[in-house]
PDB file of N, CA and C in Angstrom:
ATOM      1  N   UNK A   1       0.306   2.336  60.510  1.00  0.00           N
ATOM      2  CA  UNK A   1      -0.523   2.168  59.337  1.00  0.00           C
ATOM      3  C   UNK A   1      -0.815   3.518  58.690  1.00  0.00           C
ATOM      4  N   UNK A   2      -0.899   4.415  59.465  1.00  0.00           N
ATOM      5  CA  UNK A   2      -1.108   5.807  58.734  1.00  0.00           C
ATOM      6  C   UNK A   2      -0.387   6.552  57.984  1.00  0.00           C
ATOM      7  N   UNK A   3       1.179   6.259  57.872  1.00  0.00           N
ATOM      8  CA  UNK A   3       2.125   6.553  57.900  1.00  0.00           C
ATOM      9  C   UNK A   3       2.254   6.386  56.190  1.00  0.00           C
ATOM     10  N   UNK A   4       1.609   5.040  55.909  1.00  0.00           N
ATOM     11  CA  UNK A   4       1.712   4.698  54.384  1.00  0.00           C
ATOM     12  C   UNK A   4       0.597   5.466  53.656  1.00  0.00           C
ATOM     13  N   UNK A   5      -0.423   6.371  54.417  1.00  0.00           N
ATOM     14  CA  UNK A   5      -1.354   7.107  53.587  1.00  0.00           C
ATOM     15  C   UNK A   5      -0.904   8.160  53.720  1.00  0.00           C
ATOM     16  N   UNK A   6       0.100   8.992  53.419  1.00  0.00           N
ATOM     17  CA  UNK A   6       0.867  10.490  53.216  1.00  0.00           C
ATOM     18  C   UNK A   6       0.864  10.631  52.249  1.00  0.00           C
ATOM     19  N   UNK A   7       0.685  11.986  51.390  1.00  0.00           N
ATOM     20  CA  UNK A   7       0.979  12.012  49.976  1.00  0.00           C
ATOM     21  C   UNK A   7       2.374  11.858  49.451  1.00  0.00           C
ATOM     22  N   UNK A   8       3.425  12.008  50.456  1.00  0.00           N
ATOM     23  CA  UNK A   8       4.928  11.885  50.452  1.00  0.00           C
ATOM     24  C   UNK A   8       5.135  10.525  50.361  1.00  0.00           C
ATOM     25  N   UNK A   9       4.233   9.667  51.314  1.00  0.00           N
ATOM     26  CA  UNK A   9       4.980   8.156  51.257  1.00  0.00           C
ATOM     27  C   UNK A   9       4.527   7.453  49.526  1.00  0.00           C
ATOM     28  N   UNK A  10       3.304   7.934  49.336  1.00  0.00           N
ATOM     29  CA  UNK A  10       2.602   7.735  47.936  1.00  0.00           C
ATOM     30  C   UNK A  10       3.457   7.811  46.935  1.00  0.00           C
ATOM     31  N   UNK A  11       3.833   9.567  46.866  1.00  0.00           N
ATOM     32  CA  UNK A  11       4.650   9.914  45.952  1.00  0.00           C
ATOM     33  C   UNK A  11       5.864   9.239  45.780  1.00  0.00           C
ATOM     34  N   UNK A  12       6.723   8.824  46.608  1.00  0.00           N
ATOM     35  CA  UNK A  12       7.728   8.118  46.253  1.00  0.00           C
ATOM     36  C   UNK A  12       7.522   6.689  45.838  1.00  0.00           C
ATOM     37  N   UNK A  13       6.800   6.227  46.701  1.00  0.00           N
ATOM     38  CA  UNK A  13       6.970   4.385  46.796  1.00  0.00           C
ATOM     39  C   UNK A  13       6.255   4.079  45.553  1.00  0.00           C
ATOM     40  N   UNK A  14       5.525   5.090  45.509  1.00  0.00           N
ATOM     41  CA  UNK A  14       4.348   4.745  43.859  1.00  0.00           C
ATOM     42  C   UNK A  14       5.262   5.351  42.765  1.00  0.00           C
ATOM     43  N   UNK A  15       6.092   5.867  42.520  1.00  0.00           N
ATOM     44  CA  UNK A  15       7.202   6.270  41.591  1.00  0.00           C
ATOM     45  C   UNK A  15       7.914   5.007  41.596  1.00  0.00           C
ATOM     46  N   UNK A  16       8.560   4.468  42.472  1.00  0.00           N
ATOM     47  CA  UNK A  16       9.290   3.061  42.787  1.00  0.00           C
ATOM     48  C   UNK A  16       8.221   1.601  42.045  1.00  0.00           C
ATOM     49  N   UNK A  17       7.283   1.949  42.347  1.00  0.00           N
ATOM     50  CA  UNK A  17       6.116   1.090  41.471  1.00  0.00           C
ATOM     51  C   UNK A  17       5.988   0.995  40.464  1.00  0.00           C
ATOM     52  N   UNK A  18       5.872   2.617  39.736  1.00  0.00           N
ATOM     53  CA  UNK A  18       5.445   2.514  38.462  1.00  0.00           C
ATOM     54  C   UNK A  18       6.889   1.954  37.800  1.00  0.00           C
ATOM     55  N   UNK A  19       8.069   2.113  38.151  1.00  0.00           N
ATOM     56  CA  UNK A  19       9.484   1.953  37.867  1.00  0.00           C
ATOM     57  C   UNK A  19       9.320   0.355  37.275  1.00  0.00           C
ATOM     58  N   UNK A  20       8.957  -0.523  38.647  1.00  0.00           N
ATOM     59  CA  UNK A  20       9.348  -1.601  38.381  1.00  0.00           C
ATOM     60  C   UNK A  20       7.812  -2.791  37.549  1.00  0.00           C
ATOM     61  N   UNK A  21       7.009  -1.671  37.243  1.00  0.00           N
ATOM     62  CA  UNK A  21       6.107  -2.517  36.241  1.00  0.00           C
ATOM     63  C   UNK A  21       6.371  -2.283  35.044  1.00  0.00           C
ATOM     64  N   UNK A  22       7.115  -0.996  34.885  1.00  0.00           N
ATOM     65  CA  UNK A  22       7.512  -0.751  33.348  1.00  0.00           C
ATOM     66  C   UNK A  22       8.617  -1.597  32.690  1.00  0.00           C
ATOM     67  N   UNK A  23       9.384  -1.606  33.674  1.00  0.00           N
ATOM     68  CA  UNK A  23      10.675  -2.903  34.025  1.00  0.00           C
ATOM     69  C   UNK A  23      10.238  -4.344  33.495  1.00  0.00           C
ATOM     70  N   UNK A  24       9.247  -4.616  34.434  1.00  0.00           N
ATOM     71  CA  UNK A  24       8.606  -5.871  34.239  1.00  0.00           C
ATOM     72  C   UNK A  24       8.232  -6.508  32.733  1.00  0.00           C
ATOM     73  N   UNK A  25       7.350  -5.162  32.215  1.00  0.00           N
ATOM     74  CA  UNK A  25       7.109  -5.269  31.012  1.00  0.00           C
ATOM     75  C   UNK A  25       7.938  -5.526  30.064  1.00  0.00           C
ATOM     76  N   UNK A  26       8.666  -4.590  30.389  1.00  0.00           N
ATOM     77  CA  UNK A  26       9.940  -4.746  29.166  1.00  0.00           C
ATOM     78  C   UNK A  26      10.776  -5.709  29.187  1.00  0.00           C
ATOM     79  N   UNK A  27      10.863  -6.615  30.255  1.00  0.00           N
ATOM     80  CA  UNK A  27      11.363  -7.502  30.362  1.00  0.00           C
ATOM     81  C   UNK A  27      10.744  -8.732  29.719  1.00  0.00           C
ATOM     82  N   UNK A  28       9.572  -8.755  30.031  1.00  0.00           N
ATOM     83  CA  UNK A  28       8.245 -10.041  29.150  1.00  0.00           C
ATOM     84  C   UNK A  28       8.851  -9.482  28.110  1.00  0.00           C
ATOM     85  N   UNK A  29       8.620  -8.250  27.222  1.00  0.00           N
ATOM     86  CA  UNK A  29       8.475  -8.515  25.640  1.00  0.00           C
ATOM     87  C   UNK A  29       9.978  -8.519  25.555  1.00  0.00           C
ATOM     88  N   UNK A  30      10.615  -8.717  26.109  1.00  0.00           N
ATOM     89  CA  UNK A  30      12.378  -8.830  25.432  1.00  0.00           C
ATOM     90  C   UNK A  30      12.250 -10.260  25.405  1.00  0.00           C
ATOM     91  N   UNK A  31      11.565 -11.181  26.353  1.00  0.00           N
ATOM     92  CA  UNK A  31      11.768 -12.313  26.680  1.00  0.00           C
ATOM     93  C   UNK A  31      11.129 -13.373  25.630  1.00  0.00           C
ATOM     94  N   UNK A  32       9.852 -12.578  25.410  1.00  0.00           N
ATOM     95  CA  UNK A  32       9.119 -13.047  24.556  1.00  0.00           C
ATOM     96  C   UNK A  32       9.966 -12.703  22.678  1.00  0.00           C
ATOM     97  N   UNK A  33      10.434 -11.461  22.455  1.00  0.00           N
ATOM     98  CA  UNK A  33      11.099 -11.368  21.119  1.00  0.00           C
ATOM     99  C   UNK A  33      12.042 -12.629  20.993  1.00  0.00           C
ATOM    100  N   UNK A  34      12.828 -12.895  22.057  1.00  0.00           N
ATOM    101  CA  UNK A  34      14.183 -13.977  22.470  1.00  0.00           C
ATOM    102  C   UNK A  34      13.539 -14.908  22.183  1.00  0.00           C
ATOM    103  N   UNK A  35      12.623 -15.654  22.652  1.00  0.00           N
ATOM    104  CA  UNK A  35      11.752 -16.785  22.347  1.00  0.00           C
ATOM    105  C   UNK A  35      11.456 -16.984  20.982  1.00  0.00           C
ATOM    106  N   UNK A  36      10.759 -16.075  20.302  1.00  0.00           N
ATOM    107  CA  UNK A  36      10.611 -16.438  19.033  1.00  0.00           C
ATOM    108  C   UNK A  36      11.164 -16.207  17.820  1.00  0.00           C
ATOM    109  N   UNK A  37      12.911 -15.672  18.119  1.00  0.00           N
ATOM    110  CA  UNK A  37      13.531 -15.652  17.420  1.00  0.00           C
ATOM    111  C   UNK A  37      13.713 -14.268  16.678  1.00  0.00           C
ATOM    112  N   UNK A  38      13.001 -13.640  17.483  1.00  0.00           N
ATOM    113  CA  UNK A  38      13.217 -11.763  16.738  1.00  0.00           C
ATOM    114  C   UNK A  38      12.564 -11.687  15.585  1.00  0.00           C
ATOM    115  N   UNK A  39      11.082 -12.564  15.153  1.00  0.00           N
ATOM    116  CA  UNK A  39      10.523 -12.834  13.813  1.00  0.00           C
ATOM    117  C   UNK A  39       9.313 -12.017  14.441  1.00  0.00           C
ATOM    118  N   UNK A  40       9.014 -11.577  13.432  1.00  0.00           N
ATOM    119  CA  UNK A  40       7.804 -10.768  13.126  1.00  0.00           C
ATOM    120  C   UNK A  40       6.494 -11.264  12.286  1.00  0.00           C
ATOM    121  N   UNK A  41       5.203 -11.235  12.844  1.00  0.00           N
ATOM    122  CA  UNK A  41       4.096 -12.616  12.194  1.00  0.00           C
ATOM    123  C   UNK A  41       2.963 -10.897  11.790  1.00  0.00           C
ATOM    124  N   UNK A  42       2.440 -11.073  10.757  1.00  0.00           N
ATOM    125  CA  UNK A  42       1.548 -10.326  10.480  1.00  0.00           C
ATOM    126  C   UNK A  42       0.296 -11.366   9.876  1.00  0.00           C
ATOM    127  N   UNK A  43      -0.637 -10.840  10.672  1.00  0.00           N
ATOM    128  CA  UNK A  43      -2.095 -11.463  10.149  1.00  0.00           C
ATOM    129  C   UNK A  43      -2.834 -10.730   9.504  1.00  0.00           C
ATOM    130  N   UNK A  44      -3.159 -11.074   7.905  1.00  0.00           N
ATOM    131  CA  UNK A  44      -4.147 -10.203   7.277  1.00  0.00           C
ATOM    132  C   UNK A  44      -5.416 -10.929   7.025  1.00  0.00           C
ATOM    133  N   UNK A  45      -6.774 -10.288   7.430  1.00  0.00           N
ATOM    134  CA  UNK A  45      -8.120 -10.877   7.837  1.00  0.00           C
ATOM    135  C   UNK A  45      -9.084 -10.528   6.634  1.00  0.00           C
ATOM    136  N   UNK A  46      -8.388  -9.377   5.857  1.00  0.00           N
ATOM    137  CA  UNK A  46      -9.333  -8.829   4.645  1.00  0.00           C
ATOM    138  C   UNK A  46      -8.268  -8.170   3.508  1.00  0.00           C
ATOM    139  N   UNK A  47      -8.940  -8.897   2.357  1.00  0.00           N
ATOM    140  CA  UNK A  47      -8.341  -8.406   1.461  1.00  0.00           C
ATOM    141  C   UNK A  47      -9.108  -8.004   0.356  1.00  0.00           C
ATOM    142  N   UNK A  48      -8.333  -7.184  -0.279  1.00  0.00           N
ATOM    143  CA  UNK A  48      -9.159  -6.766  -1.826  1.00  0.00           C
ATOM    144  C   UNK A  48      -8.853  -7.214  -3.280  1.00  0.00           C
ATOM    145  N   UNK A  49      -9.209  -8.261  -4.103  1.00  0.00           N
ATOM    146  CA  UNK A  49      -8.265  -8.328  -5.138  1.00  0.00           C
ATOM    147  C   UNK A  49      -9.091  -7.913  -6.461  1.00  0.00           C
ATOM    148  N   UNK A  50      -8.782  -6.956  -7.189  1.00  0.00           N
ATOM    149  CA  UNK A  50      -9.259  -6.208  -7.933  1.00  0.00           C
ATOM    150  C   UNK A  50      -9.457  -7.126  -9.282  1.00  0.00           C
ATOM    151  N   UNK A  51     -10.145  -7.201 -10.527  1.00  0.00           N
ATOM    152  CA  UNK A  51      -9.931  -7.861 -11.711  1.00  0.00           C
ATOM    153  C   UNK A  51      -8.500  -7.631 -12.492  1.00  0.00           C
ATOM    154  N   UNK A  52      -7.968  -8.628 -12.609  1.00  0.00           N
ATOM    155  CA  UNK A  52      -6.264  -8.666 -13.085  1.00  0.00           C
ATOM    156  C   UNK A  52      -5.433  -8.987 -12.451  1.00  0.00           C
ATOM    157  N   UNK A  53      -5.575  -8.221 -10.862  1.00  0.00           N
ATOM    158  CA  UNK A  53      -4.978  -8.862  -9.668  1.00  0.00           C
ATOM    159  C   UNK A  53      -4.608 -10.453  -9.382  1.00  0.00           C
ATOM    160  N   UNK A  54      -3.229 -10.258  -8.790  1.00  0.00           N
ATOM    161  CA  UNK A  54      -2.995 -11.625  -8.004  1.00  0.00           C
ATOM    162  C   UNK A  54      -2.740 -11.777  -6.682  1.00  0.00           C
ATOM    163  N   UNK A  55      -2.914 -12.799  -6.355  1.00  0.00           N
ATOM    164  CA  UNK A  55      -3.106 -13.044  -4.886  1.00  0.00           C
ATOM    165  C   UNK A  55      -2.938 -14.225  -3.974  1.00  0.00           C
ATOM    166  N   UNK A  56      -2.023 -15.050  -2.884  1.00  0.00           N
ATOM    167  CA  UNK A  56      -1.181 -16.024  -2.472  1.00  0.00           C
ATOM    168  C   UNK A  56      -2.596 -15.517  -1.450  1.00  0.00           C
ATOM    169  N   UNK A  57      -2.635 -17.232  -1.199  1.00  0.00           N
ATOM    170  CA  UNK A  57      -3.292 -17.426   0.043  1.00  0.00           C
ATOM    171  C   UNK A  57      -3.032 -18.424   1.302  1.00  0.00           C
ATOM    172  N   UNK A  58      -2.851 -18.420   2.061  1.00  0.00           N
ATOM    173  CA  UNK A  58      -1.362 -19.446   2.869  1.00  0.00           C
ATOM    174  C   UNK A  58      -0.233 -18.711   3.665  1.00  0.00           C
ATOM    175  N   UNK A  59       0.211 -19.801   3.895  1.00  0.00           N
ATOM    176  CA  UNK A  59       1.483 -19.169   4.904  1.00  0.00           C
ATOM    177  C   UNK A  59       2.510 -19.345   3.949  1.00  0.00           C
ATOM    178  N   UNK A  60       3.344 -17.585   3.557  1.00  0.00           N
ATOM    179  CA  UNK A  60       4.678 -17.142   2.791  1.00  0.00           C
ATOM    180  C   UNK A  60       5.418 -17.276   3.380  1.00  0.00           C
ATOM    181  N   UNK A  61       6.829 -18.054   3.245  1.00  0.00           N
ATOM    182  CA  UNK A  61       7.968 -17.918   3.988  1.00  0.00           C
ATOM    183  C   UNK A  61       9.466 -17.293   2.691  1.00  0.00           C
ATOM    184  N   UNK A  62       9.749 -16.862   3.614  1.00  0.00           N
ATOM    185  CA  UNK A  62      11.007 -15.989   2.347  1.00  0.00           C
ATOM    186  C   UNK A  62      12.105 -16.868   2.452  1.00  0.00           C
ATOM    187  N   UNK A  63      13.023 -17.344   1.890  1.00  0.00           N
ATOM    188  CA  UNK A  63      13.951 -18.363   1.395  1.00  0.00           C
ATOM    189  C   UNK A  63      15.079 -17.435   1.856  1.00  0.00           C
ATOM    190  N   UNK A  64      16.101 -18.176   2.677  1.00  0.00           N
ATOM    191  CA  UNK A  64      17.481 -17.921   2.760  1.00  0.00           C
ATOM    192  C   UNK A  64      17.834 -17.763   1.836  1.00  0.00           C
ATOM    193  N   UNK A  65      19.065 -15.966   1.245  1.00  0.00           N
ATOM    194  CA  UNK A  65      19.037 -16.262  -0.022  1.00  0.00           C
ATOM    195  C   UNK A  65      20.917 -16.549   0.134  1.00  0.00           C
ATOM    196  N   UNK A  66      21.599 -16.628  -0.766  1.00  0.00           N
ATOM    197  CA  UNK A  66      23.013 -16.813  -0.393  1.00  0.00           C
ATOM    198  C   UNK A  66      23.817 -15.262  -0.438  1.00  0.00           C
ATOM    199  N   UNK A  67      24.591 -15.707   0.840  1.00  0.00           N
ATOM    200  CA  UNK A  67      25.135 -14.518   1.181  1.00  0.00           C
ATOM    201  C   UNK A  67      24.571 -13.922   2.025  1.00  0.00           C
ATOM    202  N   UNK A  68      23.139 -14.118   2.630  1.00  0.00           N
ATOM    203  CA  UNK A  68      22.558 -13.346   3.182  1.00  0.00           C
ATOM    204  C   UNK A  68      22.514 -14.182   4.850  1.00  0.00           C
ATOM    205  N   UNK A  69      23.242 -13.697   6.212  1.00  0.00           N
ATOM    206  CA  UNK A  69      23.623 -13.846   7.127  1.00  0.00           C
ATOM    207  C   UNK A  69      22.612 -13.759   8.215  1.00  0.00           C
ATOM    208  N   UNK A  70      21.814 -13.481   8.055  1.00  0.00           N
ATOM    209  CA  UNK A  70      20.607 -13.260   8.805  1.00  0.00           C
ATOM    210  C   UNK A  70      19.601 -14.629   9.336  1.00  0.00           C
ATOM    211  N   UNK A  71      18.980 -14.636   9.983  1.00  0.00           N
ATOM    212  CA  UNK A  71      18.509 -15.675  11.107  1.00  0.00           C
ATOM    213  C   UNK A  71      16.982 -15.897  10.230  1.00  0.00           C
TER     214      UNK A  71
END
């Protein structure tokens, strides 16, 4: 049991650790981009619309346009 409290056994096995949570991670958000299709969602909570201004309120979706190959 003592053997695992060395600063040597630390230093390595906890290098080997931090390795495979960074791993981990990157693996969720690859998994998660794959899932939802590589789309990108922005939420805006405040806005400003000045006198003259216009302004859409709702969910925008951009139209396949032709020619354009993209997902």
């Amino acid at each position: 049991m003592h053997r695992q409290t060395t600063d040597d056994f630390i230093g390595v096995y906890g290098g080997y650790a931090e390795r495979l949570l960074r791993l981990q991670a990157e693996l969720i958000r690859v998994f998660d981009r794959h899932r939802r299709g590589n789309r990108q969602t922005v939420e805006v909570r405040h806005v400003h619309l000045h006198p003259g201004s216009q302004g859409v309120i709702g969910i925008v979706n951009q139209e396949k346009r032709e020619g354009d190959h993209s997902k």
